[in-house]
C-alpha atoms as a PDB file:
ATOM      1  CA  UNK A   1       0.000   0.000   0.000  1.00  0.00           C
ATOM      2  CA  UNK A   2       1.263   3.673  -0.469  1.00  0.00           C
ATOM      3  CA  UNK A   3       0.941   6.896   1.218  1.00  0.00           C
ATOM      4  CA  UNK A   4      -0.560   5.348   4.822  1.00  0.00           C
ATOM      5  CA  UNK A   5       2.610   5.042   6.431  1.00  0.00           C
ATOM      6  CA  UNK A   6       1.116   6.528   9.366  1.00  0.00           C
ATOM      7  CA  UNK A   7      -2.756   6.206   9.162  1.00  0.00           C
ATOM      8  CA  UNK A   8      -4.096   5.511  12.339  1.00  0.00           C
ATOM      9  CA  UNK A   9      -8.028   4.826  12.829  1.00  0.00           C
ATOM     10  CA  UNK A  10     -10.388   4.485  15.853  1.00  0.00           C
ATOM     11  CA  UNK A  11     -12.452   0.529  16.292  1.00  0.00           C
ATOM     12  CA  UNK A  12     -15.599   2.532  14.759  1.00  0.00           C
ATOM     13  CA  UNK A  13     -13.924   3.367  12.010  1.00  0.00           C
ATOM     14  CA  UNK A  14     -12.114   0.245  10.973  1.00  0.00           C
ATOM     15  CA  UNK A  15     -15.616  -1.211  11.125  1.00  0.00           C
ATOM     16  CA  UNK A  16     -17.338   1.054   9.017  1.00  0.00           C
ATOM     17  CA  UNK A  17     -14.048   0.366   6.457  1.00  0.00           C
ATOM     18  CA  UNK A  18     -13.995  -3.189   6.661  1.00  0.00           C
ATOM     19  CA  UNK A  19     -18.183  -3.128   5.674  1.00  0.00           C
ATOM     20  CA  UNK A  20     -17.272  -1.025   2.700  1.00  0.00           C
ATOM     21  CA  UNK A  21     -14.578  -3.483   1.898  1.00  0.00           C
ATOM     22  CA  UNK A  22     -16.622  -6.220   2.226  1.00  0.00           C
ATOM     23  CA  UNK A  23     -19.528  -5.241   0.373  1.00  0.00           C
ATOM     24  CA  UNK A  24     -17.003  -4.068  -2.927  1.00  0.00           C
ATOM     25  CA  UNK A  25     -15.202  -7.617  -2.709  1.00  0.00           C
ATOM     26  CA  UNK A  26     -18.707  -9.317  -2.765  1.00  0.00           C
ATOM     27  CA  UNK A  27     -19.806  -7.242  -5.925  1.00  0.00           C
ATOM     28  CA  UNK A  28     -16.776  -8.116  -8.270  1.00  0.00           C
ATOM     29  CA  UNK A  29     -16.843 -10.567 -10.674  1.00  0.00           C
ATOM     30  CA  UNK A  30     -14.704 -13.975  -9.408  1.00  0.00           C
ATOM     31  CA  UNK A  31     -11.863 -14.620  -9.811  1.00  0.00           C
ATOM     32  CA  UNK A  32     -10.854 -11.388  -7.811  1.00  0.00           C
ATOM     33  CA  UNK A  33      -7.577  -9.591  -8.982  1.00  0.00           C
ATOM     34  CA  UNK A  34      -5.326  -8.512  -6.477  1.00  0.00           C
ATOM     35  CA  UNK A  35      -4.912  -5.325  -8.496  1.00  0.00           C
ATOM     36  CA  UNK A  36      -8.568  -5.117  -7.903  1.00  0.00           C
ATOM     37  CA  UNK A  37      -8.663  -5.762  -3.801  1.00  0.00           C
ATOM     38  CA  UNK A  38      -5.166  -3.467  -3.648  1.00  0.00           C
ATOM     39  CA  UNK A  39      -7.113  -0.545  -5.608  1.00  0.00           C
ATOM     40  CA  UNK A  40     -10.216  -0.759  -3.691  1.00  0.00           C
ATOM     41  CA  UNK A  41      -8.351  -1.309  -0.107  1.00  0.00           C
ATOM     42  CA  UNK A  42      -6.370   2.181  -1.401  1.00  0.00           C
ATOM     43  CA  UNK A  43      -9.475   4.236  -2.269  1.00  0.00           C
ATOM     44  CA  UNK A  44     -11.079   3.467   1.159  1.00  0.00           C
ATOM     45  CA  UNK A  45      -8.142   4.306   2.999  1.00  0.00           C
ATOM     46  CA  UNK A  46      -7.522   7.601   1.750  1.00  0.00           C
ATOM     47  CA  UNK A  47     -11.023   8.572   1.520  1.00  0.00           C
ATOM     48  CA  UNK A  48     -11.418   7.387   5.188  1.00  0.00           C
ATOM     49  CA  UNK A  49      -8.151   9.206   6.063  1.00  0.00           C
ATOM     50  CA  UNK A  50     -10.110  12.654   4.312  1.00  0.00           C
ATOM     51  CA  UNK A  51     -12.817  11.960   6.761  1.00  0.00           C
ATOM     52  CA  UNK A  52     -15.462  10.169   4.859  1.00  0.00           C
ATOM     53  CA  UNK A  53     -17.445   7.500   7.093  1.00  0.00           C
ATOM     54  CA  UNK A  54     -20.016   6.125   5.244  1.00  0.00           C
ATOM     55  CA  UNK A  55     -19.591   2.646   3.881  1.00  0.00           C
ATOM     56  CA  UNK A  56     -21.857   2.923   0.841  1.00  0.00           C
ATOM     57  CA  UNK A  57     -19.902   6.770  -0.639  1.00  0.00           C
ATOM     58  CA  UNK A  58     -16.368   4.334   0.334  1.00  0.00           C
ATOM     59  CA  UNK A  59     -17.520   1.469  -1.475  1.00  0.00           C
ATOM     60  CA  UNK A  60     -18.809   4.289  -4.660  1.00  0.00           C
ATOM     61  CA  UNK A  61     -15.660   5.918  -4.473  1.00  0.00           C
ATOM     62  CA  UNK A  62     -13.470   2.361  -4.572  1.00  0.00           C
ATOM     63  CA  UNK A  63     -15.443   1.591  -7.827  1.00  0.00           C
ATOM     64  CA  UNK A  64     -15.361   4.897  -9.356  1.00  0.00           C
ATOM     65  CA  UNK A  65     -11.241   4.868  -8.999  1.00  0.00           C
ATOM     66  CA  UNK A  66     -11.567   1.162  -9.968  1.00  0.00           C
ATOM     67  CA  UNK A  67     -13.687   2.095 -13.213  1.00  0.00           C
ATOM     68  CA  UNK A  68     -10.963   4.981 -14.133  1.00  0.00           C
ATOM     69  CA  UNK A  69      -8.000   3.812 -13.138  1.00  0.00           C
ATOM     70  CA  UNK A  70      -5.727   3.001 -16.285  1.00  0.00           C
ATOM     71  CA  UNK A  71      -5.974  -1.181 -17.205  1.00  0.00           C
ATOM     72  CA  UNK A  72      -2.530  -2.703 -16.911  1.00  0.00           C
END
């Protein structure tokens, strides 16, 4: 991962990230690509570290990045 070196987050807010998580993995087509869970995983992290804290706009955000993103 890049640019949390120091990110630091309260139980509440793990939670809240870990339900967006969840709910992104679940919609993605299997197999999963790493790429995919690593860009996602970044997304809500920085848009949690900005403040955001609810798990539906993280998950939206993850996918819009996702959707934009350039394709390796």
């Amino acid at each position: 991962m890049k640019n949390f070196p120091h990110a630091s987050f309260p139980p509440e807010t793990i939670a809240l990230m870990t339900t967006a998580m969840d709910n992104a993995l679940a919609r993605l087509p299997h197999p999963v690509l790493s790429v995919h869970v690593k860009s996602i995983a970044e997304t809500i992290l920085r848009s949690a570290q900005e403040g955001e804290r609810d798990p539906l706009a993280l998950e939206r955000m993850a996918f819009l990045e996702l959707m934009i993103s350039p394709r390796d």
